[in-house]
Protein backbone atom coordinates (compact mmCIF):
# COMPACT_ATOMS: atom_id res chain seq x y z
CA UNK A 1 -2.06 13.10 -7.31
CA UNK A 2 0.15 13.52 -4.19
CA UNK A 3 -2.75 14.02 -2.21
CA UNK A 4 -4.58 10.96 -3.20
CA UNK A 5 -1.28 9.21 -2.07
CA UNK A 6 -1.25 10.64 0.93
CA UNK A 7 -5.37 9.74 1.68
CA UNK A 8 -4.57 6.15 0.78
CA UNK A 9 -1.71 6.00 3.01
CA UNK A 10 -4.19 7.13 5.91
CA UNK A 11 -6.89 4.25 5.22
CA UNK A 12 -4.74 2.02 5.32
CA UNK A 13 -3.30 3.34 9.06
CA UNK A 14 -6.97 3.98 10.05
CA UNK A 15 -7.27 0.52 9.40
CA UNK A 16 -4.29 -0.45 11.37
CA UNK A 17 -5.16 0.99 14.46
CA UNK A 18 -8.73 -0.02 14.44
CA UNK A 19 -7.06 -3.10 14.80
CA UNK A 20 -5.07 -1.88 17.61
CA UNK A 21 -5.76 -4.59 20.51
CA UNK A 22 -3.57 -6.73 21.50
CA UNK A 23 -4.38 -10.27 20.98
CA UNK A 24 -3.72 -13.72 18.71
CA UNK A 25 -6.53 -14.27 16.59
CA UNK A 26 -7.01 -17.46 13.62
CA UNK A 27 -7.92 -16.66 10.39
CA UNK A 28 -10.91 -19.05 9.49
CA UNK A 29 -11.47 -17.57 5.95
CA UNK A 30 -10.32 -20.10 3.38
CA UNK A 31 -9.81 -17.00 0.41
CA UNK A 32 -8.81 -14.01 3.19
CA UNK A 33 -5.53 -13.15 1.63
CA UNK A 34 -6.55 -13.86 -2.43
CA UNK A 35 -5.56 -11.43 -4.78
CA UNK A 36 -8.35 -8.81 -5.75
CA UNK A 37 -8.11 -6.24 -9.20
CA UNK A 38 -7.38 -2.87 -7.30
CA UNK A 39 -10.68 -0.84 -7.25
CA UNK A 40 -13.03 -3.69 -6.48
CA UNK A 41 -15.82 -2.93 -3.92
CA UNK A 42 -17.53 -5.62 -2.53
CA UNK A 43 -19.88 -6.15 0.55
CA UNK A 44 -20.97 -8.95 2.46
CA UNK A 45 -23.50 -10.10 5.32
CA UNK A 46 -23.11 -13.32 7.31
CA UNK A 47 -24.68 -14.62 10.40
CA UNK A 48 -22.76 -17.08 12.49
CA UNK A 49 -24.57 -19.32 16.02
CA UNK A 50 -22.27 -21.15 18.13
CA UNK A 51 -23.11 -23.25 21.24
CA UNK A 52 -20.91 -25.44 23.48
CA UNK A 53 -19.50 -25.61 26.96
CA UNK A 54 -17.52 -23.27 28.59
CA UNK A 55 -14.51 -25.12 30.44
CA UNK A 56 -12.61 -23.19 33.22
CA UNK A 57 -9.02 -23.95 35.18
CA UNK A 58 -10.58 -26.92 37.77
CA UNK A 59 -9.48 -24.37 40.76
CA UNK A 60 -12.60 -21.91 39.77
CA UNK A 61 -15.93 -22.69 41.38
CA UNK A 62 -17.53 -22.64 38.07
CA UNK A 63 -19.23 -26.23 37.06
CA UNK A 64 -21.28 -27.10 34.53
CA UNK A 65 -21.08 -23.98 32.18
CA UNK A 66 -22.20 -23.40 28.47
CA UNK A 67 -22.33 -20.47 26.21
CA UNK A 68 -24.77 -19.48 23.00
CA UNK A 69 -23.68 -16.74 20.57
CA UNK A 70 -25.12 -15.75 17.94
CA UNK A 71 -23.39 -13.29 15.61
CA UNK A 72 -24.65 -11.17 12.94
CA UNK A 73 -22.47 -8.86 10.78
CA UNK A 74 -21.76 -6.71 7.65
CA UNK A 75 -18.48 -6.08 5.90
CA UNK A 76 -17.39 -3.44 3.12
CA UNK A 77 -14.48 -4.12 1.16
CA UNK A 78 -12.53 -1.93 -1.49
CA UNK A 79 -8.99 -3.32 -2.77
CA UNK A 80 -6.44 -0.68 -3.26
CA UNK A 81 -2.52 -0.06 -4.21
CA UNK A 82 -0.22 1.39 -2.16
CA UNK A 83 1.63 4.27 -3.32
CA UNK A 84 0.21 3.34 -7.12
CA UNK A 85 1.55 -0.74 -7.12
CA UNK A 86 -0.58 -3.34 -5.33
CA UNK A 87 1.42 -4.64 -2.37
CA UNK A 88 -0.19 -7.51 -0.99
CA UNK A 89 -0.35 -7.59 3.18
CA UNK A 90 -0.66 -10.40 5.08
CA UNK A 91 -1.49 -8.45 8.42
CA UNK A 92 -0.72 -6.31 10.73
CA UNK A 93 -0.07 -6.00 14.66
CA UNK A 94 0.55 -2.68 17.20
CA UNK A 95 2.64 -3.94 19.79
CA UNK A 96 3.20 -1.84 22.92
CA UNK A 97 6.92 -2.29 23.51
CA UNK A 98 7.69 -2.09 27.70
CA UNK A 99 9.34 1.09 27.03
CA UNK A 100 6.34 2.78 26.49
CA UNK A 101 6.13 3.22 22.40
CA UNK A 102 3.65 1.72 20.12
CA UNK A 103 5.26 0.02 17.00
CA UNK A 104 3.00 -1.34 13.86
CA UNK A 105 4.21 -4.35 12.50
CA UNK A 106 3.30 -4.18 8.87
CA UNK A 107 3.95 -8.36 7.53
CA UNK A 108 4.16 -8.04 3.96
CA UNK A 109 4.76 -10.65 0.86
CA UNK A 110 8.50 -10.98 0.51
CA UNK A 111 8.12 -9.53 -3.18
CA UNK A 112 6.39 -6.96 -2.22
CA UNK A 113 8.78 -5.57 0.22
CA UNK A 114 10.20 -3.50 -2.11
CA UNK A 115 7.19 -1.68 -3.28
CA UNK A 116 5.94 -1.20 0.74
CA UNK A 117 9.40 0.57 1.65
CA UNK A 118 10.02 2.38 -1.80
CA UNK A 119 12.35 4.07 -3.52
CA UNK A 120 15.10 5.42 -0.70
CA UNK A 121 12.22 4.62 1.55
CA UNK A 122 9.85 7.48 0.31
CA UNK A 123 7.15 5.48 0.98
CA UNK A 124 7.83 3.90 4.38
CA UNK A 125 8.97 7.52 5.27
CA UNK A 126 5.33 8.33 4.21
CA UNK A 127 3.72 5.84 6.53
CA UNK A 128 5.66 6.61 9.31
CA UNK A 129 4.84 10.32 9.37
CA UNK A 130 1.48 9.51 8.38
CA UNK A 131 1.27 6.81 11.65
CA UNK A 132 2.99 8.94 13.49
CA UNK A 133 0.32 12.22 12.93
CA UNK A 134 -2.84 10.05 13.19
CA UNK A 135 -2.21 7.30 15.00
CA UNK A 136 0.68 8.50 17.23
CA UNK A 137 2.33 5.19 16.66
CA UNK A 138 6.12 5.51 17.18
CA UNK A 139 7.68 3.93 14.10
CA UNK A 140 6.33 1.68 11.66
CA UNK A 141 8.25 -2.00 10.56
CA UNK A 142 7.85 -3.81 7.27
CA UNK A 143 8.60 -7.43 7.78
């Protein structure tokens, strides 16, 4: 069982640091953070076509600019518990502090806290080795 624990722990940091760039994004799903029975798989395919103009600071010798995009994609998903309990997370940012280490922010439901840090911390203790080995992130913080 422990190491079923420990493979869970390293999806979810795989999926933390292929979020890893820096950036301020808008969620535009209505349902993204709805709760899901752990174990449900689901995929999805979408296509998305935008078109407008492109506007630029009035100093840059760009004039009359548009853009077309059209975006096709595919997603997997597969709910899952962490540590054994479902903790729900809302999301989750690497920040590169200016003294050179890389921190994951890890924002979770405030009554879910408990369940994300653990018992004494086991299982924040797990995540940071875990980041730490795979991800070489320095530390890990559960807001």
């Amino acid at each position: 069982m422990r190491g079923r624990k420990g493979y869970l722990a390293a999806i979810v940091l795989l999926g933390m640091a292929c979020g890893a760039g820096v950036g301020e994004t808008q969620e535009l799903e209505a349902r993204a953070y709805a709760n899901t029975p752990v174990g449900v798989n689901f995929i999805g395919i979408g296509y998305g076509y935008s078109a407008g103009n492109v506007f630029f600071d009035p100093s840059l010798p760009f004039e009359d600019t548009d853009a077309r995009t059209s975006v096709f994609f595919t997603r997997y998903v597969r709910s899952l518990s962490l540590f054994g309990k479902p903790a729900k997370i809302k999301d989750i940012r690497i920040v590169d502090r200016m003294e050179g280490k890389k921190i994951a922010m890890v924002n979770v439901e405030a009554k879910d806290k408990g369940i994300a840090i653990g018992k004494n911390g086991d299982n924040i203790k797990k995540i940071r080795f875990l980041a730490k080995r795979y991800f070489q992130l320095d530390t890990v913080v559960i807001n």
